[in-house]
PDB file of N, CA and C in Angstrom:
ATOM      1  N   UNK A   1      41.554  57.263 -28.475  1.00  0.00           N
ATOM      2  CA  UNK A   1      42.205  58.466 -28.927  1.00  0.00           C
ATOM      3  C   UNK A   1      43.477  58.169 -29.730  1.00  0.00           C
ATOM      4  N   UNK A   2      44.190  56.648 -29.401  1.00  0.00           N
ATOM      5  CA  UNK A   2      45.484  56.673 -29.983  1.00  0.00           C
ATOM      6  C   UNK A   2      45.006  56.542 -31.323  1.00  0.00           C
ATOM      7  N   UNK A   3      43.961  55.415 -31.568  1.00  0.00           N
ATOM      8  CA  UNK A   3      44.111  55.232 -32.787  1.00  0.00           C
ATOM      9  C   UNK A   3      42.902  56.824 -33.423  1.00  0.00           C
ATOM     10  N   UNK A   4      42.131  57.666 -33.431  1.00  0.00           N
ATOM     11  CA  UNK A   4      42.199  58.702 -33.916  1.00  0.00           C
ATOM     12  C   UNK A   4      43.044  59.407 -34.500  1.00  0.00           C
ATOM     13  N   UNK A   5      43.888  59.276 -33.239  1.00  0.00           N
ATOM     14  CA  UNK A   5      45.339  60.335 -33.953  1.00  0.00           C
ATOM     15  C   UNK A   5      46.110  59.485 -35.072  1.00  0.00           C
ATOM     16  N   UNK A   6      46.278  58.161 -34.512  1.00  0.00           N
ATOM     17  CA  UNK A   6      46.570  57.462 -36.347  1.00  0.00           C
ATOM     18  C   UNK A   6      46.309  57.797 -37.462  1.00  0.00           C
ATOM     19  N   UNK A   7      45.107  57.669 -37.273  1.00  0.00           N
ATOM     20  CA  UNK A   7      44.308  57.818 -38.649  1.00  0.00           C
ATOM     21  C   UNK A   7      44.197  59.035 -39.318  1.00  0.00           C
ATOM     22  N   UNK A   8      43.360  59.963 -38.416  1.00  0.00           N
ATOM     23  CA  UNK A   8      43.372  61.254 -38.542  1.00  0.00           C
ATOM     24  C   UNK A   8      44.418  62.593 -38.732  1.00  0.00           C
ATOM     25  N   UNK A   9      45.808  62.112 -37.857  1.00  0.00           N
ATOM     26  CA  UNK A   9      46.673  63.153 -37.617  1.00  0.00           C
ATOM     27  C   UNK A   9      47.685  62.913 -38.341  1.00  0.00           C
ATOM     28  N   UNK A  10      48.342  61.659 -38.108  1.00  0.00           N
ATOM     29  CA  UNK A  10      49.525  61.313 -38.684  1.00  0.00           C
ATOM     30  C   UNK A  10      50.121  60.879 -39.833  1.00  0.00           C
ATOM     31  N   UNK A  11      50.919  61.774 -40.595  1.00  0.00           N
ATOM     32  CA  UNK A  11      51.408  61.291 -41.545  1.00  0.00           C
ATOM     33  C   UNK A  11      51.874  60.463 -41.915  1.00  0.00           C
ATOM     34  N   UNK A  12      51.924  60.258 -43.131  1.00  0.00           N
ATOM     35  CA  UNK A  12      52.777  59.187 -43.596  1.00  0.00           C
ATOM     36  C   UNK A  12      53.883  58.415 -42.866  1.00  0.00           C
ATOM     37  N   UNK A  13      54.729  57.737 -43.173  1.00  0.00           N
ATOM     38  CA  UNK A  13      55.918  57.545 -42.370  1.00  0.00           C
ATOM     39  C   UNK A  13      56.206  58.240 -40.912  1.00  0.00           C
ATOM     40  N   UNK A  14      55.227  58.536 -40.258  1.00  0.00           N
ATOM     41  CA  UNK A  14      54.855  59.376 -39.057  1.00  0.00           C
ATOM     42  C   UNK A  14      55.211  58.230 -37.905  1.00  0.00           C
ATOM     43  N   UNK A  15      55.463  58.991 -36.765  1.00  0.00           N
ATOM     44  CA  UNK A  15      55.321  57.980 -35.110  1.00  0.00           C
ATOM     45  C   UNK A  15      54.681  58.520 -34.490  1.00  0.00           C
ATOM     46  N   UNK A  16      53.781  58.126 -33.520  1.00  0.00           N
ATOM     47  CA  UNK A  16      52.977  58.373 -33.110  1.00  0.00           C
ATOM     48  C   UNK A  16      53.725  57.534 -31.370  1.00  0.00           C
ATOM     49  N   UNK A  17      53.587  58.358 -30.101  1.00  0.00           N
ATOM     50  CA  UNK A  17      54.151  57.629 -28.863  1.00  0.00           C
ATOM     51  C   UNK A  17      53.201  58.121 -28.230  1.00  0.00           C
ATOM     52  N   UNK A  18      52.896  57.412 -26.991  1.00  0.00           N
ATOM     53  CA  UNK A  18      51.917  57.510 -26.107  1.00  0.00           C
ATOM     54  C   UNK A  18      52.175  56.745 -24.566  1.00  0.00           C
ATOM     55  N   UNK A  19      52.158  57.034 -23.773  1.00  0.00           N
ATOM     56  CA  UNK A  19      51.852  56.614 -22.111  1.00  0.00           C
ATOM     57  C   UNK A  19      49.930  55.577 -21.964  1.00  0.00           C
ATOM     58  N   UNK A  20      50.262  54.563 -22.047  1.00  0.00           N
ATOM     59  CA  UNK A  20      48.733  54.213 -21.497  1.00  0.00           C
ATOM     60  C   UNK A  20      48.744  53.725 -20.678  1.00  0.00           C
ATOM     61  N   UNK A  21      47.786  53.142 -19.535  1.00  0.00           N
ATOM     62  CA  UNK A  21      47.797  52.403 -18.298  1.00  0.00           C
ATOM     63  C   UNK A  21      47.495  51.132 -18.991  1.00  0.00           C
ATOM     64  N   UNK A  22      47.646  50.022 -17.687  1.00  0.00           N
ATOM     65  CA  UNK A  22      47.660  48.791 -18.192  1.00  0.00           C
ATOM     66  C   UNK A  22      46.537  48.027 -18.373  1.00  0.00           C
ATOM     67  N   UNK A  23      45.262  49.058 -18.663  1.00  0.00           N
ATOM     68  CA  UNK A  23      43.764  48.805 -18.523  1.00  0.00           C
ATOM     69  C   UNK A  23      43.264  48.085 -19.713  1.00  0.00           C
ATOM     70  N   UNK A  24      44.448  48.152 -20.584  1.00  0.00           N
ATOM     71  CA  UNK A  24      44.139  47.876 -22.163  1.00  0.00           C
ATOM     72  C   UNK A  24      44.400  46.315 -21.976  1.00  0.00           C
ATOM     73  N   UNK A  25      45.363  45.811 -20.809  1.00  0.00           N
ATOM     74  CA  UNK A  25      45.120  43.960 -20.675  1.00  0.00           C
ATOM     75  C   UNK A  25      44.461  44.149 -20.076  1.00  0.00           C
ATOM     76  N   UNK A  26      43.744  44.399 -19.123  1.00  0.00           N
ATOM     77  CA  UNK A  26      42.731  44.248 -18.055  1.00  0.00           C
ATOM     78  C   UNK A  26      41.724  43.639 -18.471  1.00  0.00           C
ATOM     79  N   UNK A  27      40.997  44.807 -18.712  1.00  0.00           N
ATOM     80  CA  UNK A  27      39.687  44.731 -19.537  1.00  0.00           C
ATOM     81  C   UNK A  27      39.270  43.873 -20.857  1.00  0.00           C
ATOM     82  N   UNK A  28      38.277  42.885 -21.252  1.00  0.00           N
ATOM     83  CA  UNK A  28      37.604  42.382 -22.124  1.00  0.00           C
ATOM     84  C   UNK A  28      36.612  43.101 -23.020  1.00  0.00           C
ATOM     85  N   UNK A  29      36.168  44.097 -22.601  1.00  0.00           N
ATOM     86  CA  UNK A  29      34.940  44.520 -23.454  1.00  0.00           C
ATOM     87  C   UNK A  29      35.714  44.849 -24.498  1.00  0.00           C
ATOM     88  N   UNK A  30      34.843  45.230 -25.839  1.00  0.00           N
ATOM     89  CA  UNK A  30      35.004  44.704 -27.258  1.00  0.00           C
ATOM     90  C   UNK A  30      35.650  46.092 -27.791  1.00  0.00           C
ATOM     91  N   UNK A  31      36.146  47.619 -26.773  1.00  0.00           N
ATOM     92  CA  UNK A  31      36.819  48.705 -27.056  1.00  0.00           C
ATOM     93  C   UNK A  31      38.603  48.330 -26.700  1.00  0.00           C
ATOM     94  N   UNK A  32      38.432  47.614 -25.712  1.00  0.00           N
ATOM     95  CA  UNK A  32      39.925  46.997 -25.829  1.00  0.00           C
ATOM     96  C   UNK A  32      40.717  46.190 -26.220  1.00  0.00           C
ATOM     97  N   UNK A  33      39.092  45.551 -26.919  1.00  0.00           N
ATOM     98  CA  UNK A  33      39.517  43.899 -27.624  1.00  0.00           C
ATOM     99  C   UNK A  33      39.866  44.789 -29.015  1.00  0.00           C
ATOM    100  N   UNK A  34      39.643  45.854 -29.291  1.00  0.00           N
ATOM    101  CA  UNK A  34      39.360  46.489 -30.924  1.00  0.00           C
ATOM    102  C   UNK A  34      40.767  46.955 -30.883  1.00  0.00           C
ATOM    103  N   UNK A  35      41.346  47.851 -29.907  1.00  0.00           N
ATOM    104  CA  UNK A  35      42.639  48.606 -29.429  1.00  0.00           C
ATOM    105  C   UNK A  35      43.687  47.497 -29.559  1.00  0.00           C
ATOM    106  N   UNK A  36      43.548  46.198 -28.882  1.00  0.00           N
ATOM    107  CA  UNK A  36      44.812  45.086 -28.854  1.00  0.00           C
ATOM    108  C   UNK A  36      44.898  44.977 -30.349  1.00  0.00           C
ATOM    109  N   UNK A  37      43.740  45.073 -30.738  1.00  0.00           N
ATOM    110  CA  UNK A  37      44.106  44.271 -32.318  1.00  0.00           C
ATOM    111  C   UNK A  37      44.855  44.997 -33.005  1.00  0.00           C
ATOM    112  N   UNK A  38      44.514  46.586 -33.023  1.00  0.00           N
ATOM    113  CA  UNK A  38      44.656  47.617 -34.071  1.00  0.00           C
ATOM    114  C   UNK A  38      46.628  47.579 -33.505  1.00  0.00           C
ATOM    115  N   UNK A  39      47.102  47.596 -32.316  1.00  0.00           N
ATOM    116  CA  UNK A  39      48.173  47.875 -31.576  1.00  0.00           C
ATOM    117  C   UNK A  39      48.970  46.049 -32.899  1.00  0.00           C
ATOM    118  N   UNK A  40      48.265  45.322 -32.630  1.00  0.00           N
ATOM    119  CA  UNK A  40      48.972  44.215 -33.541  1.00  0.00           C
ATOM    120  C   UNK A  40      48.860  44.619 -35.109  1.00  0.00           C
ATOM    121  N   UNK A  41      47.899  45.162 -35.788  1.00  0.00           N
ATOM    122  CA  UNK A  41      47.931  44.805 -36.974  1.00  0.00           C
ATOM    123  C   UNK A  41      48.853  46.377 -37.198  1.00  0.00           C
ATOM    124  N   UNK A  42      49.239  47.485 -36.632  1.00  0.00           N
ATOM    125  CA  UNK A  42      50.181  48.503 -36.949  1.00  0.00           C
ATOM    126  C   UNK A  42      51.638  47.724 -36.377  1.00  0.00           C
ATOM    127  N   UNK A  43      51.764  46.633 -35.669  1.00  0.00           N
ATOM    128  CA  UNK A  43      53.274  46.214 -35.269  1.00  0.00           C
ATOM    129  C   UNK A  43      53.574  47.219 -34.641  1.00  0.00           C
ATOM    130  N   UNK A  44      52.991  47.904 -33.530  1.00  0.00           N
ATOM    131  CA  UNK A  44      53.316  48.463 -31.908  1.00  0.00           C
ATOM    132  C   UNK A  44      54.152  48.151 -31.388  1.00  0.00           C
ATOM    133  N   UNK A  45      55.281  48.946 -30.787  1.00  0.00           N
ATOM    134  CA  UNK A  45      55.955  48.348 -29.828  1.00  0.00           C
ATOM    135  C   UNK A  45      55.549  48.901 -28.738  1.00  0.00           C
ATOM    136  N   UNK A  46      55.344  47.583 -28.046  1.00  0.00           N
ATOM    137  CA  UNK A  46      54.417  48.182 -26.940  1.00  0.00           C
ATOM    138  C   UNK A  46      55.839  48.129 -25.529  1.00  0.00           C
ATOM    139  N   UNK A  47      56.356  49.318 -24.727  1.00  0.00           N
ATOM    140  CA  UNK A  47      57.302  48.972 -23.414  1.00  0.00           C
ATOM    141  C   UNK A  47      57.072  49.111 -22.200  1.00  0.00           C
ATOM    142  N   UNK A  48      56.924  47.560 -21.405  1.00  0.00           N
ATOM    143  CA  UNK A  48      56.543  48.006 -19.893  1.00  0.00           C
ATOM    144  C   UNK A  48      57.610  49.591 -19.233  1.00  0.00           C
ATOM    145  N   UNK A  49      57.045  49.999 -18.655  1.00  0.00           N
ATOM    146  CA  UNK A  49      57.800  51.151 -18.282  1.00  0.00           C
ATOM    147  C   UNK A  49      57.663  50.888 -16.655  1.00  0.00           C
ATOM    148  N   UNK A  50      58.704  50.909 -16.018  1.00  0.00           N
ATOM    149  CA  UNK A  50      58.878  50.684 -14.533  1.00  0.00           C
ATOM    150  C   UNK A  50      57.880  50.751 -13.759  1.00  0.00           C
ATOM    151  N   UNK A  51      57.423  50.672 -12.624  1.00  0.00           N
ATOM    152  CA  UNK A  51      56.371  50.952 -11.405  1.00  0.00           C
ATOM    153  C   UNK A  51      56.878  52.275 -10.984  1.00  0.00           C
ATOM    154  N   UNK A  52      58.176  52.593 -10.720  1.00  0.00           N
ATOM    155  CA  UNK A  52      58.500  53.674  -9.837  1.00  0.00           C
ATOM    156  C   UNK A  52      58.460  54.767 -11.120  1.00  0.00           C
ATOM    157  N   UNK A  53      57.938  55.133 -12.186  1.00  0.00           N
ATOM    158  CA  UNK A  53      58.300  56.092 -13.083  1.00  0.00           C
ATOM    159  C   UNK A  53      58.004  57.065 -12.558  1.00  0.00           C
ATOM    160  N   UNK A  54      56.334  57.065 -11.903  1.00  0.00           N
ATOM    161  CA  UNK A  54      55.891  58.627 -11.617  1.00  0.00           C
ATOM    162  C   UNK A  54      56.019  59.026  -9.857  1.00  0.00           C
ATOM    163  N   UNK A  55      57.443  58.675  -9.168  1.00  0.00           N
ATOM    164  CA  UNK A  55      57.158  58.516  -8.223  1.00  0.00           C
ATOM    165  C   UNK A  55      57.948  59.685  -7.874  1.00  0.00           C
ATOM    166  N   UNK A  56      58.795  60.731  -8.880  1.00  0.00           N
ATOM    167  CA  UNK A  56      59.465  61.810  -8.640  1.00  0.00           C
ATOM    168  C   UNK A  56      57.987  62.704  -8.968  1.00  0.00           C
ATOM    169  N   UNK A  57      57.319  62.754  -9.164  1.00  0.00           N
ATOM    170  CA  UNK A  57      56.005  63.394  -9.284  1.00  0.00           C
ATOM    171  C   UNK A  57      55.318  64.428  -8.236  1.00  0.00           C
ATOM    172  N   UNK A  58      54.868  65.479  -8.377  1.00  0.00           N
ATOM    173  CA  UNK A  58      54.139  66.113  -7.537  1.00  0.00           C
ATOM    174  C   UNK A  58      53.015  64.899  -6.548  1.00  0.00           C
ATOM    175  N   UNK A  59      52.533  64.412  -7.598  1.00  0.00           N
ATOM    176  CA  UNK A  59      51.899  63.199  -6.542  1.00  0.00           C
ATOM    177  C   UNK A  59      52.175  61.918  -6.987  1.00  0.00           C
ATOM    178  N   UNK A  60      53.026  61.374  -6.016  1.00  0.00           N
ATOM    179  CA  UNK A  60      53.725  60.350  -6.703  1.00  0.00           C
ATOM    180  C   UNK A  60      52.698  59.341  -6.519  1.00  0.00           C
ATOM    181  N   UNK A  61      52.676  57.985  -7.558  1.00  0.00           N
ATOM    182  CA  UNK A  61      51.873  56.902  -7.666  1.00  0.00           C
ATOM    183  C   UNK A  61      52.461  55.492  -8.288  1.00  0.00           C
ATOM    184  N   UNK A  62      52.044  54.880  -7.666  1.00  0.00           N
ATOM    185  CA  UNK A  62      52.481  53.092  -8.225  1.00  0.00           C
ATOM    186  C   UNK A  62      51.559  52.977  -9.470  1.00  0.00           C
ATOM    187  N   UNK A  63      52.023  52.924 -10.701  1.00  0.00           N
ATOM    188  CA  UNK A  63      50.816  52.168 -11.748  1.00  0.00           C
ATOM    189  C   UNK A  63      51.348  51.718 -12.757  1.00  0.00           C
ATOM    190  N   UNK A  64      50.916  50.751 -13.118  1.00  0.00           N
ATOM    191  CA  UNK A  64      51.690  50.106 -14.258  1.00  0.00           C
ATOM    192  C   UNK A  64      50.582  50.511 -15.576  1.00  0.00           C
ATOM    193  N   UNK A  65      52.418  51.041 -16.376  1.00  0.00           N
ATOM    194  CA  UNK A  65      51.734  51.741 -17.791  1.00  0.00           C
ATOM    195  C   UNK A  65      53.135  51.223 -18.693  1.00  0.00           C
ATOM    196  N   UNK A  66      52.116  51.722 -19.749  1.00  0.00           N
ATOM    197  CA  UNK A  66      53.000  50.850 -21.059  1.00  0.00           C
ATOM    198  C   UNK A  66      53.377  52.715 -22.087  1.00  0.00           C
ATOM    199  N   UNK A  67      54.816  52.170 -22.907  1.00  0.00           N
ATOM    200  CA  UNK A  67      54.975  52.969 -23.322  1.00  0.00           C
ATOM    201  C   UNK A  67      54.614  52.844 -25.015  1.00  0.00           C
ATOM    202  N   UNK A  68      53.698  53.252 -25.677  1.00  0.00           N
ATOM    203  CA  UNK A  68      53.425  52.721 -27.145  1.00  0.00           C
ATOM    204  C   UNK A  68      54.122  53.176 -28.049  1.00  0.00           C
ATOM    205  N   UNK A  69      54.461  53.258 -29.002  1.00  0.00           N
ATOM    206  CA  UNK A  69      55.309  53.330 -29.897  1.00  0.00           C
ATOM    207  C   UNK A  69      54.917  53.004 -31.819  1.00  0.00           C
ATOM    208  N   UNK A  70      54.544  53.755 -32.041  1.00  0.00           N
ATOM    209  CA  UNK A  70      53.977  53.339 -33.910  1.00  0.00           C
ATOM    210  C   UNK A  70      54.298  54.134 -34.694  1.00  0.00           C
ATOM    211  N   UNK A  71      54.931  53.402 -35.702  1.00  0.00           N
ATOM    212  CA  UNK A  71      55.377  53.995 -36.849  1.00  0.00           C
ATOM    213  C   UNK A  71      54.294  53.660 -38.172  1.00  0.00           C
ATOM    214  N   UNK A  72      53.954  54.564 -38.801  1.00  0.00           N
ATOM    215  CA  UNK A  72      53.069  54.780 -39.686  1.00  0.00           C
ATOM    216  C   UNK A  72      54.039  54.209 -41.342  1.00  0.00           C
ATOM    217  N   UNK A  73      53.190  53.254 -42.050  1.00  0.00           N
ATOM    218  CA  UNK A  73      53.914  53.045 -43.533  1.00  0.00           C
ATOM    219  C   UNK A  73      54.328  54.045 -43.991  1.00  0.00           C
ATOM    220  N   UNK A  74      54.723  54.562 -44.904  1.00  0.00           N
ATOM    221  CA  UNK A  74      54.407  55.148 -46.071  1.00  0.00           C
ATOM    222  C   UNK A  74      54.068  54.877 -46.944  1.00  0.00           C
ATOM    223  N   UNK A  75      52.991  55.700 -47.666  1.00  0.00           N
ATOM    224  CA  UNK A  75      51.774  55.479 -48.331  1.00  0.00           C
ATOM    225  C   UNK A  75      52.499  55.349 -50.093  1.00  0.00           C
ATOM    226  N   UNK A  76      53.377  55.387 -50.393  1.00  0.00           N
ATOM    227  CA  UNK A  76      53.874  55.430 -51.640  1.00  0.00           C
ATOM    228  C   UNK A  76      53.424  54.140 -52.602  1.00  0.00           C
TER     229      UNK A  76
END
């Protein structure tokens, strides 16, 4: 979905931020191997975000998630 909204939504010189879990190192199959790459070839900043983030939460939970971060060229 992140990279959809890249492509599809965001403008030019656009940012695009997102919350993902940490399933994107986990996993090997060739949808996360496609996601690491695309996260390198846009220069992502990718930020661990604490364990305790969602723990003020209606249901609080331990999970490690990353905070993404992309800024789109401009197309000029």
């Amino acid at each position: 979905m992140i990279q959809r909204a890249y492509h599809l939504f965001l403008a030019s010189s656009g940012r695009l931020v997102s919350v993902v879990s940490n399933s994107m190192n986990i996993k090997n199959d060739e949808r996360s191997q496609t996601f690491r790459g695309f996260l390198k070839q846009t220069k992502a900043n990718v930020i661990k975000l604490p364990l305790e983030i969602f723990w003020g939460t209606l249901r609080p939970v331990t999970v490690e998630t990353y905070l993404i971060v992309i800024d789109k060229a401009s197309e000029f």
